[in-house]
C-alpha atoms as a PDB file:
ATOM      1  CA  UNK A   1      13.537 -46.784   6.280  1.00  0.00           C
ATOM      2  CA  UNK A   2      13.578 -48.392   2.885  1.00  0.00           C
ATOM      3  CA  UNK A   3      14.880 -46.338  -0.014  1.00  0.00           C
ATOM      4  CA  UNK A   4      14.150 -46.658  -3.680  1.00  0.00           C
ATOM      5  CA  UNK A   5      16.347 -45.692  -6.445  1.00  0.00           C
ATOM      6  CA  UNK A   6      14.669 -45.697  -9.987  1.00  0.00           C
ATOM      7  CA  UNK A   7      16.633 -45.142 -12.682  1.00  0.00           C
ATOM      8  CA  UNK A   8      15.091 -43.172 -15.507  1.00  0.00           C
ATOM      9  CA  UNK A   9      13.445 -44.456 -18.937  1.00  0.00           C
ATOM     10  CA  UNK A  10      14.820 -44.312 -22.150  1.00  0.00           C
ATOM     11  CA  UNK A  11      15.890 -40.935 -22.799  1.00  0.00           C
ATOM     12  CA  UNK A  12      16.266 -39.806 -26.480  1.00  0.00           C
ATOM     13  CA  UNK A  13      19.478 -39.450 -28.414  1.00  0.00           C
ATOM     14  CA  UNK A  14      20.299 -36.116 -28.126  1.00  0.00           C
ATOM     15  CA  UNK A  15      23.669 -34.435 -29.821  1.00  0.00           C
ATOM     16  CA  UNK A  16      22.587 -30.722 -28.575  1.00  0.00           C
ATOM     17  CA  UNK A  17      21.903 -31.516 -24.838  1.00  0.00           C
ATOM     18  CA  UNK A  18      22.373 -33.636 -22.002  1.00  0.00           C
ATOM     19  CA  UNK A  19      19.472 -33.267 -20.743  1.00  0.00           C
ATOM     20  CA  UNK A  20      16.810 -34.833 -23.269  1.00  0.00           C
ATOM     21  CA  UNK A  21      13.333 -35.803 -22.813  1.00  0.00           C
ATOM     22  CA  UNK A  22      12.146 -40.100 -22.758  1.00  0.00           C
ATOM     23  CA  UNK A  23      11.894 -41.230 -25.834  1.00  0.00           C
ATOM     24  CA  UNK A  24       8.645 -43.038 -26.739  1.00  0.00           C
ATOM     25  CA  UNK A  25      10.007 -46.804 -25.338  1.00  0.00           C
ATOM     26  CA  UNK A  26      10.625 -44.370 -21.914  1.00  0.00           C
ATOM     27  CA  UNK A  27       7.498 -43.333 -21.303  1.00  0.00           C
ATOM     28  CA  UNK A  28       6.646 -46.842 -21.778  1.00  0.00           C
ATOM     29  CA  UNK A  29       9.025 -48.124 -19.273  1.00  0.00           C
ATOM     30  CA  UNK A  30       7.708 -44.739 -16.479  1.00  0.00           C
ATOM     31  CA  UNK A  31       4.312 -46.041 -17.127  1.00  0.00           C
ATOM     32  CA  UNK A  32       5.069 -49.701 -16.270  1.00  0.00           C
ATOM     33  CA  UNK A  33       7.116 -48.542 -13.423  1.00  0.00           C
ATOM     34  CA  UNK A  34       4.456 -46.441 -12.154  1.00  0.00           C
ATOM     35  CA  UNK A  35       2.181 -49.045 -11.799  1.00  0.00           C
ATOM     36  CA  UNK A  36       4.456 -51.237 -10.331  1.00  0.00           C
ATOM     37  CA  UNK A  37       5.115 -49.428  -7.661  1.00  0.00           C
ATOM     38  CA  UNK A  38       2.139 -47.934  -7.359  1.00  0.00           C
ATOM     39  CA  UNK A  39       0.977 -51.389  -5.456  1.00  0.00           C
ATOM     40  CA  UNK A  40       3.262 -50.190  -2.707  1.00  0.00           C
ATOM     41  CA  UNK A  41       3.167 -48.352   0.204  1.00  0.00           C
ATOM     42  CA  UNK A  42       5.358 -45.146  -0.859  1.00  0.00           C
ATOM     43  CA  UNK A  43       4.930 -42.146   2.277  1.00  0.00           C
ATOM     44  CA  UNK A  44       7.290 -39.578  -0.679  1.00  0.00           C
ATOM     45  CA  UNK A  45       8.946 -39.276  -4.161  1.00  0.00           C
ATOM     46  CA  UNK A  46      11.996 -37.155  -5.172  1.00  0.00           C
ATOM     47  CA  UNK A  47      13.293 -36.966  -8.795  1.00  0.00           C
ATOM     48  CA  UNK A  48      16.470 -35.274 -10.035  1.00  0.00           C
ATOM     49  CA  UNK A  49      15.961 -32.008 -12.020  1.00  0.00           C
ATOM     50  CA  UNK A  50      16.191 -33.549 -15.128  1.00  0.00           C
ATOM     51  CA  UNK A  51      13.920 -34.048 -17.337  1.00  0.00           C
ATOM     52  CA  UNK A  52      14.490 -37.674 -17.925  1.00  0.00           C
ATOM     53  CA  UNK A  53      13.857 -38.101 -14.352  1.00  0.00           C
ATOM     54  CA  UNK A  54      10.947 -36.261 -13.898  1.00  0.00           C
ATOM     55  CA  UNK A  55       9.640 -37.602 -16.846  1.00  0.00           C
ATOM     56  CA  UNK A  56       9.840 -41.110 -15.593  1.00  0.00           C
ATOM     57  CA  UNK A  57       8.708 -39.860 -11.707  1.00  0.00           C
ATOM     58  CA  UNK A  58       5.522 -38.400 -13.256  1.00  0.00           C
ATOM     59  CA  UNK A  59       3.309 -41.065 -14.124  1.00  0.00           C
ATOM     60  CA  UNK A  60       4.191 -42.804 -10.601  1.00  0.00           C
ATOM     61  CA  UNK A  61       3.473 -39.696  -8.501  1.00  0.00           C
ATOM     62  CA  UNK A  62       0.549 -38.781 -10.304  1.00  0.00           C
ATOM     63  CA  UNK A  63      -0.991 -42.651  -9.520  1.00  0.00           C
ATOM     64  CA  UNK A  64       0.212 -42.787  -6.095  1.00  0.00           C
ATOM     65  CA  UNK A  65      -1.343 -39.347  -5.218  1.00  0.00           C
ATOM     66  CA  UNK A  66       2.150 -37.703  -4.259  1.00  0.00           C
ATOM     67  CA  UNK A  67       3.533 -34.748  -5.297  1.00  0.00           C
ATOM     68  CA  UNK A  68       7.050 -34.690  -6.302  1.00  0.00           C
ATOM     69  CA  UNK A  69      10.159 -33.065  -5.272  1.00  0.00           C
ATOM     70  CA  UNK A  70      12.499 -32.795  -7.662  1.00  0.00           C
ATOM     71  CA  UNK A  71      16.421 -32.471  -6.238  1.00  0.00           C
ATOM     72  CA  UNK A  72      19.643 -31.346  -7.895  1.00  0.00           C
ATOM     73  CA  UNK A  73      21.952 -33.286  -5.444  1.00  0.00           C
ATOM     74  CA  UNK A  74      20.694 -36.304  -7.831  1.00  0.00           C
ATOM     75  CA  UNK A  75      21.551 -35.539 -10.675  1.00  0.00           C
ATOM     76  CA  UNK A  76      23.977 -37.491 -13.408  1.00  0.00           C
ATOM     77  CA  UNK A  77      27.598 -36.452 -13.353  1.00  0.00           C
ATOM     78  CA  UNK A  78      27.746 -35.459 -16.658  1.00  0.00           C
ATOM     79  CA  UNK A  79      24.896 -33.267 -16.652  1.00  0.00           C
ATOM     80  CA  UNK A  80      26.711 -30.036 -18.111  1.00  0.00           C
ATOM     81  CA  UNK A  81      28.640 -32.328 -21.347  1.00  0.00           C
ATOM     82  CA  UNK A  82      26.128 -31.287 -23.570  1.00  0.00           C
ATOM     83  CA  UNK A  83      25.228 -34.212 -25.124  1.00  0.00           C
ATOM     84  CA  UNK A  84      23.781 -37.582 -23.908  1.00  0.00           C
ATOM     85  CA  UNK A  85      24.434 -41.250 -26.060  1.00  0.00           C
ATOM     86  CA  UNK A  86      22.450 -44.066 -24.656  1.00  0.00           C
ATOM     87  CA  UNK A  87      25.113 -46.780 -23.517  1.00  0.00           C
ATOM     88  CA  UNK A  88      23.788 -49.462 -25.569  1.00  0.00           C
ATOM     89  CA  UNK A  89      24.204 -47.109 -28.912  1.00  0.00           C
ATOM     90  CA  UNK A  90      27.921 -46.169 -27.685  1.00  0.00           C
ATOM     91  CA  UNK A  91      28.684 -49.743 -27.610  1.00  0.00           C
ATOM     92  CA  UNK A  92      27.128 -50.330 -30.738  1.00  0.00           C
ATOM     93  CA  UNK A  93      28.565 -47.537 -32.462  1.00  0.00           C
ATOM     94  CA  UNK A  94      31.740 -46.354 -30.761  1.00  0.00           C
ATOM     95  CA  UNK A  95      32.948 -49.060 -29.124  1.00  0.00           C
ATOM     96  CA  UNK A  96      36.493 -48.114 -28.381  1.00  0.00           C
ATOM     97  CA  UNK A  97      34.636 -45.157 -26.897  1.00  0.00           C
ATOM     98  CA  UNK A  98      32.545 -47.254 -24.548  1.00  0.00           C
ATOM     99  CA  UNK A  99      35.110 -49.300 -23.346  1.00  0.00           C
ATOM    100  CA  UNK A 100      37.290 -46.490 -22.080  1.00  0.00           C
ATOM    101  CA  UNK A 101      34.218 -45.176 -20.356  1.00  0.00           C
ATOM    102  CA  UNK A 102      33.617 -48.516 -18.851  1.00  0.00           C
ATOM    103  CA  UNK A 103      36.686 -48.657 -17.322  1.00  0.00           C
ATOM    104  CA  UNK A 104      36.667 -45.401 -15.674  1.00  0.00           C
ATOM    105  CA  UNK A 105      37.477 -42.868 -18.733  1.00  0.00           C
ATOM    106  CA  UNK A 106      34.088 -40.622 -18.308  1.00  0.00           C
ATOM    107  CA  UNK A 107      35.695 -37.468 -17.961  1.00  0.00           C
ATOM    108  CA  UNK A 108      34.787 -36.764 -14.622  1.00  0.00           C
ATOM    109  CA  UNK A 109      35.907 -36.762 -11.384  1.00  0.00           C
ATOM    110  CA  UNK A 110      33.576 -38.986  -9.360  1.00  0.00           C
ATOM    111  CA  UNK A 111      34.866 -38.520  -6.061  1.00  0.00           C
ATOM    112  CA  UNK A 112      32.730 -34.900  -5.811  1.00  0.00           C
ATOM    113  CA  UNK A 113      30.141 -36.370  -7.234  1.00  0.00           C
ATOM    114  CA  UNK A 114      29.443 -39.345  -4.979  1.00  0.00           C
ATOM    115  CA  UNK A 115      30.290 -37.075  -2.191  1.00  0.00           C
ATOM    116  CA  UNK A 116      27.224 -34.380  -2.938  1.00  0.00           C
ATOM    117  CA  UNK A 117      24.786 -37.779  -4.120  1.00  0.00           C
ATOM    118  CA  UNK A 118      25.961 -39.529  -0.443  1.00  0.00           C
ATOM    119  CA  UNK A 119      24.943 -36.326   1.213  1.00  0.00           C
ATOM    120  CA  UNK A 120      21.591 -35.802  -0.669  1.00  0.00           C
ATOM    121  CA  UNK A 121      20.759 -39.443   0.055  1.00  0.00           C
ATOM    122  CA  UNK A 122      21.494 -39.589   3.527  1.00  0.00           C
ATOM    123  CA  UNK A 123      19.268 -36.210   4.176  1.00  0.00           C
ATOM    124  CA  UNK A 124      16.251 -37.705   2.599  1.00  0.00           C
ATOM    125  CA  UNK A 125      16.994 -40.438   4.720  1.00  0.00           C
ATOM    126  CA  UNK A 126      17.284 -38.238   7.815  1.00  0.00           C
ATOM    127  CA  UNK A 127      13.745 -36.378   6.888  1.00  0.00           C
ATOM    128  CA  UNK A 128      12.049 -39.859   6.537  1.00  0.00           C
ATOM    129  CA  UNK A 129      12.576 -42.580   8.993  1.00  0.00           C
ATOM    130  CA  UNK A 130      10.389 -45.708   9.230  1.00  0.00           C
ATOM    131  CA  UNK A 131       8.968 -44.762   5.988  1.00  0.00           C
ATOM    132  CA  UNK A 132       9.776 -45.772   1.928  1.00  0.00           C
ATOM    133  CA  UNK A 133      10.764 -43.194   0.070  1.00  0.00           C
ATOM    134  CA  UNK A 134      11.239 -43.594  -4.076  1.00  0.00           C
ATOM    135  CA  UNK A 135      13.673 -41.434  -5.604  1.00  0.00           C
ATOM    136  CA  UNK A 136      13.955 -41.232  -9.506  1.00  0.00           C
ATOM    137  CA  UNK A 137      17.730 -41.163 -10.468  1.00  0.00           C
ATOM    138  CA  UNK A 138      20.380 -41.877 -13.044  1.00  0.00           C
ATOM    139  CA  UNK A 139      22.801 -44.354 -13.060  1.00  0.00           C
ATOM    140  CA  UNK A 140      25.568 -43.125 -11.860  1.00  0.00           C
ATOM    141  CA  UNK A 141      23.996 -41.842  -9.008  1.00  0.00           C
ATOM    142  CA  UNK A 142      22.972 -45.960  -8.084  1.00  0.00           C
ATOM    143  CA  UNK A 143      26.225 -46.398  -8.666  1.00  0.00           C
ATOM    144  CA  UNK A 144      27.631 -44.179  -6.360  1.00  0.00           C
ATOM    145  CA  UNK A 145      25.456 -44.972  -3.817  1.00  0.00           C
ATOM    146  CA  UNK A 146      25.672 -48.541  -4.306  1.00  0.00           C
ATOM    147  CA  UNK A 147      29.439 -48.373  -3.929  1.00  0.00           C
ATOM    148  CA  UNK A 148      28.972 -46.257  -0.706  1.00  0.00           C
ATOM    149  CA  UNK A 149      26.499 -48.793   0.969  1.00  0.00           C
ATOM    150  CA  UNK A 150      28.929 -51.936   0.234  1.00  0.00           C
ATOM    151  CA  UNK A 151      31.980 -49.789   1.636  1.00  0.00           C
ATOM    152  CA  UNK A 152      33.594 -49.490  -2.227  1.00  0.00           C
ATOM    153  CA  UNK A 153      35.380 -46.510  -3.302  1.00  0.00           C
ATOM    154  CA  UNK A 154      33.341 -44.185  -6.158  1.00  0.00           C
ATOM    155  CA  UNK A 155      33.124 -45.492  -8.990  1.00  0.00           C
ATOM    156  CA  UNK A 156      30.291 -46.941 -11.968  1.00  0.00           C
ATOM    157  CA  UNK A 157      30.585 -50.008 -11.763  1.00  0.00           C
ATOM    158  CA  UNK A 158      27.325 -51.511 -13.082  1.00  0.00           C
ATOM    159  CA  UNK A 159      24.645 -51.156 -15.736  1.00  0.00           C
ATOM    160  CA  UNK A 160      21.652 -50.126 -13.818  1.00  0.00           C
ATOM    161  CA  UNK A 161      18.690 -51.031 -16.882  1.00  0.00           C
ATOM    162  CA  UNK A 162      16.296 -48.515 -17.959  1.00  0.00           C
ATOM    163  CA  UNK A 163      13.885 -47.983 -14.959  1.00  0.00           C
ATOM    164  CA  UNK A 164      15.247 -50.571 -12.760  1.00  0.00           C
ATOM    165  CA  UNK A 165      14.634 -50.601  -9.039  1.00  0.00           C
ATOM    166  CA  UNK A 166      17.742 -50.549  -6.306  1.00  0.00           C
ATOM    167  CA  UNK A 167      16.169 -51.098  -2.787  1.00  0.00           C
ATOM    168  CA  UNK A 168      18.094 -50.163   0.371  1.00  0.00           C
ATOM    169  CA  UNK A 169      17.282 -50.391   4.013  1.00  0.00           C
ATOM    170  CA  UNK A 170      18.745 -47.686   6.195  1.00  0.00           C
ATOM    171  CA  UNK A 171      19.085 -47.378   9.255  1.00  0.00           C
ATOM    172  CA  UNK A 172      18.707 -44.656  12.303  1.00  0.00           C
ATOM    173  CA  UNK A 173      21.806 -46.419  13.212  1.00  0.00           C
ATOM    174  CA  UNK A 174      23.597 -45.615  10.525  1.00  0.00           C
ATOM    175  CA  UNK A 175      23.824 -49.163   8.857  1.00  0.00           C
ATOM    176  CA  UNK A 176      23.247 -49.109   5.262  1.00  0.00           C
ATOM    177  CA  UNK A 177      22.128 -52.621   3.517  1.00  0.00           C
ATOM    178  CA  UNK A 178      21.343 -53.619  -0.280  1.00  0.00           C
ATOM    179  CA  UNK A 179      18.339 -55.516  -0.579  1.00  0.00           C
ATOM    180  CA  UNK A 180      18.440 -55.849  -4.676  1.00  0.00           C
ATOM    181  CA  UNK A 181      19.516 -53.839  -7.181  1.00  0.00           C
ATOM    182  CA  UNK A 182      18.615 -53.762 -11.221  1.00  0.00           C
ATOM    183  CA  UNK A 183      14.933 -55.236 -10.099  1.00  0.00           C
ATOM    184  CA  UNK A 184      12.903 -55.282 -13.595  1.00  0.00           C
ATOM    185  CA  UNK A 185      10.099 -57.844 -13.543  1.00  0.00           C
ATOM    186  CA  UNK A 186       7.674 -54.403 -14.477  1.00  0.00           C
ATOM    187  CA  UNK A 187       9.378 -54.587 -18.066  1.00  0.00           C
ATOM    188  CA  UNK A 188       8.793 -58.145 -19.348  1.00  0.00           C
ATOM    189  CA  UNK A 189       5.871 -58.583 -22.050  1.00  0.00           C
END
């Protein structure tokens, strides 16, 4: 089966919550999304619980004629901090701040994290072989995952962009391959 990780759009700043809505440039990026995958054969689409997530999973289930089950085994590991920065504006504003989360100072232990997004993963992979399944994400669940496929230990370790597309093919066999990650020819002008 082929899986598809999207990461969300462009949530907004937030300083009260970590779990904002897309900002206007995000529901941009879920509509161009939408209709690029919405040339493809999807059989189901999952989206974490949060609302940047379902935001972005909206526009593509409602063209593709799915309905969408939303999953909290995929959600970001920082869900309960209470506050959510764009990466690009921590860099630009904080940068000391970015560059201790870069190299592995997020406040979280990722090792419980990858283990529950490895497990939610591989049952939607279990309850859909032979078919393509799109699941709208976060980034550091494609990271996790990404560094589970290639046999890494846990960690974030890339930038996946604002609704960028991570393909896997998995199989009944149990042999998990990367067949591109950070796809995002649906955002150029």
């Amino acid at each position: 089966m082929e899986l598809i990780l999207v990461r969300h759009g462009l949530p907004e700043r937030r300083e009260d919550t970590s779990d904002p809505p897309l900002s206007n440039v995000g529901h941009d990026q879920a509509r161009r999304v939408a209709a690029w995958l919405a040339a493809e054969p999807i059989d189901a689409a999952y989206a974490s619980t949060m609302l940047r997530a379902r935001q972005t999973a909206e526009p593509f289930a409602a063209q593709a004629g799915h309905s969408l089950t939303c999953h909290d085994g995929i959600c970001e590991f920082d869900r309960n901090s209470g506050t959510y920065v764009p990466m690009e504006v921590l860099k630009r504003e904080n940068y000391d701040a970015w560059l201790r989360f870069a190299q592995g100072g997020h406040g979280a232990d990722i090792r419980p994290f990858s283990a529950t997004v490895v497990e939610t993963l591989e049952a939607l992979i279990e309850a859909h072989p032979g078919q393509r399944v799109a699941v709208f994400c976060h980034g550091g669940v494609i990271n996790v995952w990404t560094a589970h496929v290639l046999g890494m230990a846990p960690r974030l370790f890339f930038e996946p962009d604002y609704t960028s597309i991570h393909r896997f093919m998995c199989a009944r066999s149990g042999q998990r391959n990367v067949l591109s990650l950070n796809e995002r020819a649906h955002l150029r002008s």
